[in-house]
C-alpha atoms as a PDB file:
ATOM      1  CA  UNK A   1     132.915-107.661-102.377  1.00  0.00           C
ATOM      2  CA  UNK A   2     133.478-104.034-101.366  1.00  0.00           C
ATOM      3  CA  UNK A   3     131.229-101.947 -99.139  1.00  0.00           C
ATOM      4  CA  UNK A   4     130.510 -98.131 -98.275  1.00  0.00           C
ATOM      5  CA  UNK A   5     128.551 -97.120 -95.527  1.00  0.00           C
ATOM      6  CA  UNK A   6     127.761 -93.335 -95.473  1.00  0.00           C
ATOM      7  CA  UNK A   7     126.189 -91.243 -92.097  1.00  0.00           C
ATOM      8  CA  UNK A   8     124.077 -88.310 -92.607  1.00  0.00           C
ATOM      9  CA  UNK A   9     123.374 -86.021 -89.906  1.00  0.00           C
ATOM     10  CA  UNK A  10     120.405 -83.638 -89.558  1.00  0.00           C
ATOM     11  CA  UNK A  11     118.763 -84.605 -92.822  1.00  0.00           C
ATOM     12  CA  UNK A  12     114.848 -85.219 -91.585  1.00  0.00           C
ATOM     13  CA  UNK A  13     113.673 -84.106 -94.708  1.00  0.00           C
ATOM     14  CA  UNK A  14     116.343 -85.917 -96.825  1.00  0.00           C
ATOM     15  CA  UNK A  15     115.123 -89.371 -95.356  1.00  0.00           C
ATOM     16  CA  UNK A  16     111.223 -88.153 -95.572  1.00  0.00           C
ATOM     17  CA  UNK A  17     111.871 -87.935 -99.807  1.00  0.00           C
ATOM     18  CA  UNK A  18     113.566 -90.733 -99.858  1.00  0.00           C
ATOM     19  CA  UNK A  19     110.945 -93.269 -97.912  1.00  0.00           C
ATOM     20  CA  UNK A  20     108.464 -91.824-100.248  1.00  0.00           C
ATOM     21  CA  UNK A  21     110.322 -92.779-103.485  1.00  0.00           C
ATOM     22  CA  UNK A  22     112.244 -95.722-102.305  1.00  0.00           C
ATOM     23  CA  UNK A  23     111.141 -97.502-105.785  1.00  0.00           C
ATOM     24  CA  UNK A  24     112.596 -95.229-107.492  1.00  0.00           C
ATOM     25  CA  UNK A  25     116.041 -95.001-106.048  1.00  0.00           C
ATOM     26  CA  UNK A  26     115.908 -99.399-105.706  1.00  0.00           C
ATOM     27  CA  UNK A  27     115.300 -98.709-109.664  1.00  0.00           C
ATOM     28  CA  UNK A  28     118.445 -96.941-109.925  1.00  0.00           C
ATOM     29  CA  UNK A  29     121.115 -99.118-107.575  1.00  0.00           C
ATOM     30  CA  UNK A  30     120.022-102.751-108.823  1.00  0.00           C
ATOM     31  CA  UNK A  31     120.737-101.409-111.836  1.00  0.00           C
ATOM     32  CA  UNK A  32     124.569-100.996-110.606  1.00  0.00           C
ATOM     33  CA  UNK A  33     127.175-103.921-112.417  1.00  0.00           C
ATOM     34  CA  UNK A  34     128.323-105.947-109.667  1.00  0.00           C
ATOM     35  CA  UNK A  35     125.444-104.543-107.383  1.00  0.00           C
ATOM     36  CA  UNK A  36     124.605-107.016-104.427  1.00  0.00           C
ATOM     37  CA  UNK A  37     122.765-105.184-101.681  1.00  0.00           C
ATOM     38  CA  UNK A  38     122.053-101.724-100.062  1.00  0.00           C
ATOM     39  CA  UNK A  39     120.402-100.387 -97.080  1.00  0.00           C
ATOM     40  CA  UNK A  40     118.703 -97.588 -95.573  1.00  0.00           C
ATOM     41  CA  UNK A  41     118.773 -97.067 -91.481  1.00  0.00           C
ATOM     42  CA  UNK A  42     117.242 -94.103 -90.042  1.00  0.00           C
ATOM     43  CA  UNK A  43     117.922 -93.115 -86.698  1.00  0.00           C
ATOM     44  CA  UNK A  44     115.969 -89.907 -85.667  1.00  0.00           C
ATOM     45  CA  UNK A  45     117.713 -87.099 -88.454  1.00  0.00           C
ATOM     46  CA  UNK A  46     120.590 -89.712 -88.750  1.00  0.00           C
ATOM     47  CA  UNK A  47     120.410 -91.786 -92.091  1.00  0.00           C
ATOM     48  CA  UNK A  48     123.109 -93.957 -92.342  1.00  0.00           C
ATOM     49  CA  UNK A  49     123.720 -95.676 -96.044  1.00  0.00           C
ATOM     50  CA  UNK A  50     125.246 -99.118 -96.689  1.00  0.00           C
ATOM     51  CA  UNK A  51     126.052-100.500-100.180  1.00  0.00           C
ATOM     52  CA  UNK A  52     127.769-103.235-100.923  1.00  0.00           C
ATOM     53  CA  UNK A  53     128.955-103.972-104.690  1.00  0.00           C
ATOM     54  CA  UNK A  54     130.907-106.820-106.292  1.00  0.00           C
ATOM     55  CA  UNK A  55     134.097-104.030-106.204  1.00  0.00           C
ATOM     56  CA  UNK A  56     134.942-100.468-105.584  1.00  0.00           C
ATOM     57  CA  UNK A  57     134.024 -99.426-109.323  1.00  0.00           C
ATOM     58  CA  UNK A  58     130.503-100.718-108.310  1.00  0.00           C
ATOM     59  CA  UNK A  59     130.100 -98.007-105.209  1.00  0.00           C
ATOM     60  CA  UNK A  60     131.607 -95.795-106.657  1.00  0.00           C
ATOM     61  CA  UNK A  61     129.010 -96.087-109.883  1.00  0.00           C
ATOM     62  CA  UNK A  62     126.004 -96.038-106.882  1.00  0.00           C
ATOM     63  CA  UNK A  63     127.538 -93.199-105.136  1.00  0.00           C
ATOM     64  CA  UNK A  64     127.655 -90.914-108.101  1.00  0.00           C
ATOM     65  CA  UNK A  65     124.427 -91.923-109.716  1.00  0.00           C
ATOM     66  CA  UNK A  66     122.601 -91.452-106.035  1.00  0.00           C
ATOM     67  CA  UNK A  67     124.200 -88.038-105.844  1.00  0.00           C
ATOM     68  CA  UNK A  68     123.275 -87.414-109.118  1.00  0.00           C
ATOM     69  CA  UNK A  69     119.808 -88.426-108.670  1.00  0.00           C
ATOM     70  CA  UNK A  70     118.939 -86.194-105.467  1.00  0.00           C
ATOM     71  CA  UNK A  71     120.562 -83.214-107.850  1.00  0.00           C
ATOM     72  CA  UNK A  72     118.072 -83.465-110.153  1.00  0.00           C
ATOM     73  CA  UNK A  73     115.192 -84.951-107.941  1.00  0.00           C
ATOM     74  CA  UNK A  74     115.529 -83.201-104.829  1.00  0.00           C
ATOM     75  CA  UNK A  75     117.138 -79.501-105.456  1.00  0.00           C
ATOM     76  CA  UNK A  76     115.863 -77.895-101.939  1.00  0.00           C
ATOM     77  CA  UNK A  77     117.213 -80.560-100.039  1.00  0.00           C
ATOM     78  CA  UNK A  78     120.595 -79.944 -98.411  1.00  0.00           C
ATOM     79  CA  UNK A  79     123.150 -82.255 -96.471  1.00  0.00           C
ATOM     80  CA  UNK A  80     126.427 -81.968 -95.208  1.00  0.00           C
ATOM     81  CA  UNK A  81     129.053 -84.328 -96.851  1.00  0.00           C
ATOM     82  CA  UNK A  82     129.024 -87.775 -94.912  1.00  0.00           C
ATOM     83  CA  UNK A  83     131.274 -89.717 -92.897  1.00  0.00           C
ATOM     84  CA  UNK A  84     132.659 -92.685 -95.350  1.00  0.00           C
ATOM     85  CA  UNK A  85     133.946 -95.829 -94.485  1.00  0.00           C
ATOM     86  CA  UNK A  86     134.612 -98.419 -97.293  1.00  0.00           C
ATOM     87  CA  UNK A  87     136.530-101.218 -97.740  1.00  0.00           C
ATOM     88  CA  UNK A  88     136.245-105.027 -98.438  1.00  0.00           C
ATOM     89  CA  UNK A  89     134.384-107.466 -97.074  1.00  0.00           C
ATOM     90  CA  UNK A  90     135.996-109.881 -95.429  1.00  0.00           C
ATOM     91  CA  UNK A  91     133.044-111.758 -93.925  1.00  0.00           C
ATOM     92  CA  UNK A  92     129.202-111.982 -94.836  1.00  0.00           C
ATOM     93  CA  UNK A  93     126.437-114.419 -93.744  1.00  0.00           C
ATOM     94  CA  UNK A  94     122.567-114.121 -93.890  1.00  0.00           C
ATOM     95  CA  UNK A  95     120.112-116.159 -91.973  1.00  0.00           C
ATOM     96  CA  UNK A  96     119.287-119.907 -93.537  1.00  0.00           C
END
């Protein structure tokens, strides 16, 4: 599995439109091949993103068609470019 996690800073309105149409972008990412989870974690105007795809063609795919989605859906909103970190997962466990 490979995972990128992606921090936002100052982007209050970014994470507003996004709460309210959280189908919509779920629509797009499950949709991903090889997608297995993503997350959402707001922190005041911090939003930090986590994906996590069968492989790196996987978030890559996410990444561009989320970009690609707050183009068209979300013109006024701005954001400086992230902090990445990706790489592969080397452990993973959920609760029983």
């Amino acid at each position: 599995m490979h995972a990128v996690v992606r921090r936002y800073t100052g982007v209050s309105t970014l994470i507003e439109q996004l709460a309210k149409r959280q189908h919509e972008i779920e629509e797009i990412m499950v949709n991903v091949p090889g997608f297995k989870a993503y997350y959402a974690v707001r922190d005041g105007g911090v939003l930090t993103t986590i994906t996590v795809c069968e492989d790196s063609a996987g978030t890559d795919t996410s990444t561009g068609l989320a970009a690609e989605w707050i183009r068209d859906n979300m013109p006024d909103v701005t954001a400086a470019p992230p902090q990445v970190d990706e790489g592969d997962v080397f452990m993973s466990f959920t609760s029983p």
